[in-house]
Protein backbone atom coordinates (compact mmCIF):
# COMPACT_ATOMS: atom_id res chain seq x y z
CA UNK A 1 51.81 -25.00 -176.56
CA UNK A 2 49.57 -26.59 -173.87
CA UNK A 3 45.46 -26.45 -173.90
CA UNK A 4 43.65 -23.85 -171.34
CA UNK A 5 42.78 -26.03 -167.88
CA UNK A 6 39.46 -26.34 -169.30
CA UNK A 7 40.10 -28.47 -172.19
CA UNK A 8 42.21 -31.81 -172.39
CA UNK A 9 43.26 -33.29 -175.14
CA UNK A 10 42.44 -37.37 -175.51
CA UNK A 11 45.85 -39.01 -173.98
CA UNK A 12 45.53 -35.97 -171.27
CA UNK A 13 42.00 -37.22 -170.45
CA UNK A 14 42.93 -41.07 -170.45
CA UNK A 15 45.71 -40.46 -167.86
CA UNK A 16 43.54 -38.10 -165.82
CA UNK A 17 40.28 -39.90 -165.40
CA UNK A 18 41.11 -43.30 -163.47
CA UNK A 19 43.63 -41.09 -161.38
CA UNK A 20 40.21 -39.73 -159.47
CA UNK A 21 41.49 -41.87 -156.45
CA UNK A 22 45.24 -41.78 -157.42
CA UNK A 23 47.87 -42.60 -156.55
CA UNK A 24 48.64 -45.49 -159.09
CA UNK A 25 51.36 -47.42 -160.88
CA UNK A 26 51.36 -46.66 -164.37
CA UNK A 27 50.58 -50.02 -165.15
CA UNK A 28 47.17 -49.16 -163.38
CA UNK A 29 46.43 -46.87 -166.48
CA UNK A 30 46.39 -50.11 -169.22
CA UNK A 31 43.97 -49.05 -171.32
CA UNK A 32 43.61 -52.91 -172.12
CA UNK A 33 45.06 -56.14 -172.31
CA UNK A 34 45.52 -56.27 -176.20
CA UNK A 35 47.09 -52.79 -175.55
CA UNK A 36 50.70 -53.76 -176.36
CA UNK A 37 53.53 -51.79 -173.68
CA UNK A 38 54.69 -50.12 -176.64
CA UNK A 39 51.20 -48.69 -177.68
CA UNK A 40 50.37 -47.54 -173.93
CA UNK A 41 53.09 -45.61 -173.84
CA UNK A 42 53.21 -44.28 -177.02
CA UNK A 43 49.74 -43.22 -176.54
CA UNK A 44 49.52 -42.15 -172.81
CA UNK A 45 53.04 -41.14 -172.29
CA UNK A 46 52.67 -37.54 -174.09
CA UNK A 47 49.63 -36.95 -171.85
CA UNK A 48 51.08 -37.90 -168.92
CA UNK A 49 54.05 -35.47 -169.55
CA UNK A 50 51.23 -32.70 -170.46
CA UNK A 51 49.51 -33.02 -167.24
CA UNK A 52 52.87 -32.94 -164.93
CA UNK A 53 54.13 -30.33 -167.13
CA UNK A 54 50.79 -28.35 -166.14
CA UNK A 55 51.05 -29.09 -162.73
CA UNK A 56 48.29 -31.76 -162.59
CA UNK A 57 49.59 -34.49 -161.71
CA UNK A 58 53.18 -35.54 -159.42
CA UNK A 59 54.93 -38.72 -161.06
CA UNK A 60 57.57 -40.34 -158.88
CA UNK A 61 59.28 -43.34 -158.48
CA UNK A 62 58.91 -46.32 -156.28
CA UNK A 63 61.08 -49.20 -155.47
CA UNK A 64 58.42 -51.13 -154.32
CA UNK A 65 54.51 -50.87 -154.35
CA UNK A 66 52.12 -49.91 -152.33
CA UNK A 67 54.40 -47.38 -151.03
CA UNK A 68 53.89 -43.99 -149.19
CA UNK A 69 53.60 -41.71 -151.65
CA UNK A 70 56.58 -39.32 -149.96
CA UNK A 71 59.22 -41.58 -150.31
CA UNK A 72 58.75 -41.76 -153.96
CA UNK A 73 61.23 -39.90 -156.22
CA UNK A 74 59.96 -37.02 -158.10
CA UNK A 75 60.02 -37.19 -161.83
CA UNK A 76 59.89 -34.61 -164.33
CA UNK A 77 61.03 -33.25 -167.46
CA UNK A 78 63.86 -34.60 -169.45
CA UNK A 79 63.70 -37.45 -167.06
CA UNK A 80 59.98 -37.90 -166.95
CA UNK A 81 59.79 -37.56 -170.66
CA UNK A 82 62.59 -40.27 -170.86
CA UNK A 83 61.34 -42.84 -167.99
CA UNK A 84 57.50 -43.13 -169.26
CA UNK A 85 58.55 -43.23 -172.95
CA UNK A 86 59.81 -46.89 -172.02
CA UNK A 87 57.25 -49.47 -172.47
CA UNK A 88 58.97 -50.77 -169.50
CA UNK A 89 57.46 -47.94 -167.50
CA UNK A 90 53.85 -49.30 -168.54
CA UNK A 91 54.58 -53.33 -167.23
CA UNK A 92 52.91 -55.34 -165.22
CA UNK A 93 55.88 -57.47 -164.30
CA UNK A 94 57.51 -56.71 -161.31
CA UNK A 95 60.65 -54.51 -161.71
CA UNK A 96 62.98 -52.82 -160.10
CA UNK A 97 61.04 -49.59 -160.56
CA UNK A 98 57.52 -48.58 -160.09
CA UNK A 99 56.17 -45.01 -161.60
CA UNK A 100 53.20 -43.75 -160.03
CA UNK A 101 50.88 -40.60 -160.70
CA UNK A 102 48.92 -38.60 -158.19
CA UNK A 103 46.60 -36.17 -159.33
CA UNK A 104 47.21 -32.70 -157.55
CA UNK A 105 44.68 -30.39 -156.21
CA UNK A 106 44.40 -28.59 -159.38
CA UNK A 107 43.80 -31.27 -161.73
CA UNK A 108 40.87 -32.93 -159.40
CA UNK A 109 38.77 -29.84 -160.73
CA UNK A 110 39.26 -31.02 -163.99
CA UNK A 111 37.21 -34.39 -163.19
């Protein structure tokens, strides 16, 4: 069961907040740096699968970034779940892969 657009729960609100002028890499969202990539996305993954889930925010993936936000790959469900559950997801390092999130129209009137 997800919350009513009025009311986020903490990892929703962690995810959503510095995505104000989104797009951004996940690894945008570090919390800090003693935040291990296995806490982050423990902690911010379930949000982050809330708010796509709810249709407030797009995830997609990136060979490369900066990158237009179009040519990204869409991610969602199973796969969404399965790609940000990674600490991988979270790194700094340059990969292979980059996940962004972009908040949509309807969760900028959650800010």
């Amino acid at each position: 069961m997800y919350m009513t657009d009025e009311w986020l729960d903490p990892a929703e609100v962690l995810v959503l907040q510095p995505l104000e002028d989104s797009p951004l890499p996940l690894r945008e969202l570090r919390l800090s740096d003693e935040t291990t990539l296995r806490e982050l996305a423990g902690l911010l993954a379930p949000g982050l699968i809330s708010l796509e889930a709810r249709g407030l925010v797009e995830v997609r993936r990136f060979r490369h970034w900066p990158a237009q936000w179009d040519d990204g790959v869409p991610l969602t469900g199973d796969d969404l779940a399965r790609e940000c559950g990674r600490p991988e997801a979270w790194s700094d390092e340059p990969g292979e892969t980059v996940f962004a999130a972009h908040i949509t129209r309807a969760g900028h009137r959650l800010l």
